[in-house]
N, C-alpha and C. Protein backbone atom coordinates (compact mmCIF):
# COMPACT_ATOMS: atom_id res chain seq x y z
N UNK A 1 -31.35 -11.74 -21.40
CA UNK A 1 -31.72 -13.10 -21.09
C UNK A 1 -32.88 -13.08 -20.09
N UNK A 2 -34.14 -13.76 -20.53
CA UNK A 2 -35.07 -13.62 -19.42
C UNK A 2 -34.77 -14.89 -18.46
N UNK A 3 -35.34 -14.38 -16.95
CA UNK A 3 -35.09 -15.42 -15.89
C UNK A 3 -36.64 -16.12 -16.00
N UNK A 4 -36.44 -17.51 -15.92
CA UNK A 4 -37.88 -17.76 -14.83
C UNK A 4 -38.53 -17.65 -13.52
N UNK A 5 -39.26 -16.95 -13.67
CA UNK A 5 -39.75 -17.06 -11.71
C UNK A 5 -40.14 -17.76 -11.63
N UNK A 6 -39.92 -18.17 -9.74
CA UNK A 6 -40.15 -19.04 -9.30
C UNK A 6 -41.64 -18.95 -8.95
N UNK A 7 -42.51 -20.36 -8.80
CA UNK A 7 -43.44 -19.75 -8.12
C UNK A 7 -43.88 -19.95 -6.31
N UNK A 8 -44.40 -19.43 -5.91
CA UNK A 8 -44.47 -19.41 -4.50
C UNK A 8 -45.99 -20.30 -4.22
N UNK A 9 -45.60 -21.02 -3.15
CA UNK A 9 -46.55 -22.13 -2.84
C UNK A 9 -47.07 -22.12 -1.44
N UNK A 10 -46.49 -20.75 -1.33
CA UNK A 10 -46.79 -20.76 0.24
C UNK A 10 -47.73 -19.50 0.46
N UNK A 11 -48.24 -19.09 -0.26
CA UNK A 11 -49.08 -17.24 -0.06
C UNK A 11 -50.25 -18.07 0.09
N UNK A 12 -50.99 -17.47 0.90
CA UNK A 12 -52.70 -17.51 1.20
C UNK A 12 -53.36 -16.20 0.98
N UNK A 13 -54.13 -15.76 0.48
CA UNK A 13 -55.32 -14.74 0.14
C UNK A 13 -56.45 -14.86 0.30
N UNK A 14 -57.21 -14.31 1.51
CA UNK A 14 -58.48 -14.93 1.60
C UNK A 14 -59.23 -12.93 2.40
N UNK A 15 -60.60 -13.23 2.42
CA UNK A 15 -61.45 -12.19 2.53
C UNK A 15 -61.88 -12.90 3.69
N UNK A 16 -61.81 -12.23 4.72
CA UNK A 16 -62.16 -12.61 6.03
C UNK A 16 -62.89 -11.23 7.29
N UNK A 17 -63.63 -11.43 8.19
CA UNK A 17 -64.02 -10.72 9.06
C UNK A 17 -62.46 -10.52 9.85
N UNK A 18 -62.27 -9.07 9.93
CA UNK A 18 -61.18 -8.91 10.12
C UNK A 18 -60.97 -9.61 12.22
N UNK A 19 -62.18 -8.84 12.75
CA UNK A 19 -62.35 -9.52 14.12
C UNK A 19 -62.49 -10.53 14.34
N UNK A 20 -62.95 -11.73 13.18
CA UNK A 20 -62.81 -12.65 13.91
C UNK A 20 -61.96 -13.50 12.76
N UNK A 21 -60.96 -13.73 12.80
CA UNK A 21 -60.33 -14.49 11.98
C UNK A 21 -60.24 -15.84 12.34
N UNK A 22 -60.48 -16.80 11.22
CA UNK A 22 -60.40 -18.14 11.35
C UNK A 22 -59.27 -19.17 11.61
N UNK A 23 -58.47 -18.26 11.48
CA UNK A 23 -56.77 -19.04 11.71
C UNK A 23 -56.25 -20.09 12.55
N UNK A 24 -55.25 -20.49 12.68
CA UNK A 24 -54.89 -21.04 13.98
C UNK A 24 -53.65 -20.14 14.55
N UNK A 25 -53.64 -19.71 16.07
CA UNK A 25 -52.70 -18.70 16.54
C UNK A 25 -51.16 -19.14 15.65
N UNK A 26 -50.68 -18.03 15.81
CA UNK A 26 -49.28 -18.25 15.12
C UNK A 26 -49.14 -18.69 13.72
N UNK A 27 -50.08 -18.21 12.90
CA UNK A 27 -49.76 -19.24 11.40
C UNK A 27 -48.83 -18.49 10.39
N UNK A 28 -48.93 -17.06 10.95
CA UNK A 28 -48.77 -16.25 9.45
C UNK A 28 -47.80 -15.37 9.86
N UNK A 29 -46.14 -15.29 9.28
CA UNK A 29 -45.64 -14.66 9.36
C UNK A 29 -45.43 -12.93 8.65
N UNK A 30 -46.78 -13.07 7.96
CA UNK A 30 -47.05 -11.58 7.41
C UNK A 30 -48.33 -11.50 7.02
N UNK A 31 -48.91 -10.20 8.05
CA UNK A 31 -50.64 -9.80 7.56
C UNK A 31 -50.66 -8.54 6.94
N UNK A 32 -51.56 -8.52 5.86
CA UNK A 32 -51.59 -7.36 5.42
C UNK A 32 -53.02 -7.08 5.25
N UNK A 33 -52.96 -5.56 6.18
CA UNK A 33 -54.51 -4.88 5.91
C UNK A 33 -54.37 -3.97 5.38
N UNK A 34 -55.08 -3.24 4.21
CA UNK A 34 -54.47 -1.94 3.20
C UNK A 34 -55.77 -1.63 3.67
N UNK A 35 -56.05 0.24 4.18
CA UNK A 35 -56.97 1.11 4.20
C UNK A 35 -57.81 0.60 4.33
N UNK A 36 -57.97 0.28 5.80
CA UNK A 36 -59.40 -0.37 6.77
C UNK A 36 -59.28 0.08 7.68
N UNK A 37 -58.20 0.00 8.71
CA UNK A 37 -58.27 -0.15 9.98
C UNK A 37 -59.00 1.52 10.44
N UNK A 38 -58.82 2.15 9.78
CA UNK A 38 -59.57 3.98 10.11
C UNK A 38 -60.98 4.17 10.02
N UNK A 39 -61.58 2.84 9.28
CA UNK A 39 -62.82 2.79 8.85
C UNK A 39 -63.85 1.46 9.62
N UNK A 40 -62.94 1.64 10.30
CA UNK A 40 -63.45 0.09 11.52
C UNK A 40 -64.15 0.36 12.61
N UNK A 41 -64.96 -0.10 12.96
CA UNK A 41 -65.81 0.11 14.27
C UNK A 41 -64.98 -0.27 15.11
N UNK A 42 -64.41 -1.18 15.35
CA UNK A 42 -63.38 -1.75 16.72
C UNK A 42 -62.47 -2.32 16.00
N UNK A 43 -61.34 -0.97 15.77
CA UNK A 43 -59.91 -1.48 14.89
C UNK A 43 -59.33 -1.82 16.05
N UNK A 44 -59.47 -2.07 17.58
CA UNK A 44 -58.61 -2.89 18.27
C UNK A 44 -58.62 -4.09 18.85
N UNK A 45 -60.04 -4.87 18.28
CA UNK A 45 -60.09 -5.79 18.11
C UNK A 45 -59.94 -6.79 16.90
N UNK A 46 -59.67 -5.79 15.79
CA UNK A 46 -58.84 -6.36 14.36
C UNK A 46 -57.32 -6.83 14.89
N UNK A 47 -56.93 -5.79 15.53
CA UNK A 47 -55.43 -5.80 15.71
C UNK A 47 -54.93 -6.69 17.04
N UNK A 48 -56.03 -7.23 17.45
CA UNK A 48 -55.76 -8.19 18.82
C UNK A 48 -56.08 -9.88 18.00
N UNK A 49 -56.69 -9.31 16.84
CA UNK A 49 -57.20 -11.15 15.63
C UNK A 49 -56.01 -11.23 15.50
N UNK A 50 -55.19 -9.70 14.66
CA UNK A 50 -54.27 -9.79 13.72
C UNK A 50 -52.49 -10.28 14.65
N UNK A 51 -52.55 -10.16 15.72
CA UNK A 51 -51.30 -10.25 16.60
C UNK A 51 -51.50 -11.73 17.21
N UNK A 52 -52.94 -11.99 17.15
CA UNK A 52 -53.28 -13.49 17.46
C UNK A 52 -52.51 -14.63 16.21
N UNK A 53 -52.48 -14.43 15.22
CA UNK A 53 -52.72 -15.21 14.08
C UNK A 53 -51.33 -15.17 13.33
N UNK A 54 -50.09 -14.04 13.81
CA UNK A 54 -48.96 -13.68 13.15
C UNK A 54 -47.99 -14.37 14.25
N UNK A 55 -46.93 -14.98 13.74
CA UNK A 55 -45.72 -15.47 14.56
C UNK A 55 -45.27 -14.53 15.56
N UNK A 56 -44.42 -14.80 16.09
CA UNK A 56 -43.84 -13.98 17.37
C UNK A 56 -42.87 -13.04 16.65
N UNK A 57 -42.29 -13.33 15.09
CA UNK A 57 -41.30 -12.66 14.71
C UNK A 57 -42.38 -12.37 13.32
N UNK A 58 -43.90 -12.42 13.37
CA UNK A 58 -44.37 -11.61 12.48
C UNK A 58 -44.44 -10.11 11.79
N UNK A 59 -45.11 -9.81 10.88
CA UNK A 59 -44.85 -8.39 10.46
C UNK A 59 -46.48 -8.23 10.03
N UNK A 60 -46.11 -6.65 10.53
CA UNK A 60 -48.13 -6.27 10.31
C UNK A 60 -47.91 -5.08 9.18
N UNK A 61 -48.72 -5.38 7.91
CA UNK A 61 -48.33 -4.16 7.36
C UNK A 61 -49.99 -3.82 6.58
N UNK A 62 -49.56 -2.46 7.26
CA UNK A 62 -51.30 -1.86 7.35
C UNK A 62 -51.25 -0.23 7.21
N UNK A 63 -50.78 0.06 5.51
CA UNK A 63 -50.92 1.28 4.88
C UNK A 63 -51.74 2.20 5.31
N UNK A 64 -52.59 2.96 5.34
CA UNK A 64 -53.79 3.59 5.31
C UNK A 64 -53.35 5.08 4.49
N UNK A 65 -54.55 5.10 3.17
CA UNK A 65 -54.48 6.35 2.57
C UNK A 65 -55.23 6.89 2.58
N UNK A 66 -55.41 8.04 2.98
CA UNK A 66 -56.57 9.09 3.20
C UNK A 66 -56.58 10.21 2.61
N UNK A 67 -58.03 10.43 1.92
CA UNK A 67 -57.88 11.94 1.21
C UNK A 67 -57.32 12.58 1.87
N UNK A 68 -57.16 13.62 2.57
CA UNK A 68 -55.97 14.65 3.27
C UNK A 68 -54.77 14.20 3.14
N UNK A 69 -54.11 13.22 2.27
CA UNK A 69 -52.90 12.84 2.17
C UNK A 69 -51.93 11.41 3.16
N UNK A 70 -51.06 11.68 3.27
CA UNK A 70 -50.15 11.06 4.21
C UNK A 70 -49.18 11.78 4.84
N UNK A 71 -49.76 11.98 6.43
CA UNK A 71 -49.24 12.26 7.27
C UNK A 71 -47.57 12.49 7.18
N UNK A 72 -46.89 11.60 7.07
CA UNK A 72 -45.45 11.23 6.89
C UNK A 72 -44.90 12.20 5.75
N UNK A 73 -45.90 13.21 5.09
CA UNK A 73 -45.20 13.97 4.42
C UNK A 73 -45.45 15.62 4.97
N UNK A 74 -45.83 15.63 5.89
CA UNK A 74 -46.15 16.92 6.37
C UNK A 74 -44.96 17.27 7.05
């Protein structure tokens, strides 16, 4: 029996300067940066946008894959 999914009305996707994000503080209870932050001139001012712009009970999820592998398996 197939189900219907639901659809979600609440996701935003947008291409943004990671330093300066346009948000309003507190909007987003989940940011996701995939394989940037290693390749950033000032990844700690990404991550001071990104803690600006996520709830207090937000989640940061920020992969990074690098030729030499992943760490976490060594």
């Amino acid at each position: 029996m197939l189900q219907k999914k639901k659809s979600i009305k609440t996701i935003t996707f947008a291409v943004q300067d990671a330093t300066n994000l346009t948000y309003k503080s507190k909007s987003f209870d989940v940011v996701i940066i995939s394989n940037a932050l290693h390749i950033m001139p000032e990844p700690q001012k990404t991550l001071v946008n990104i803690a600006r712009v996520l709830k207090d009970d937000g989640i940061l999820i920020a992969p990074t894959f690098t030729r030499n592998g992943n760490f976490m398996r060594e």
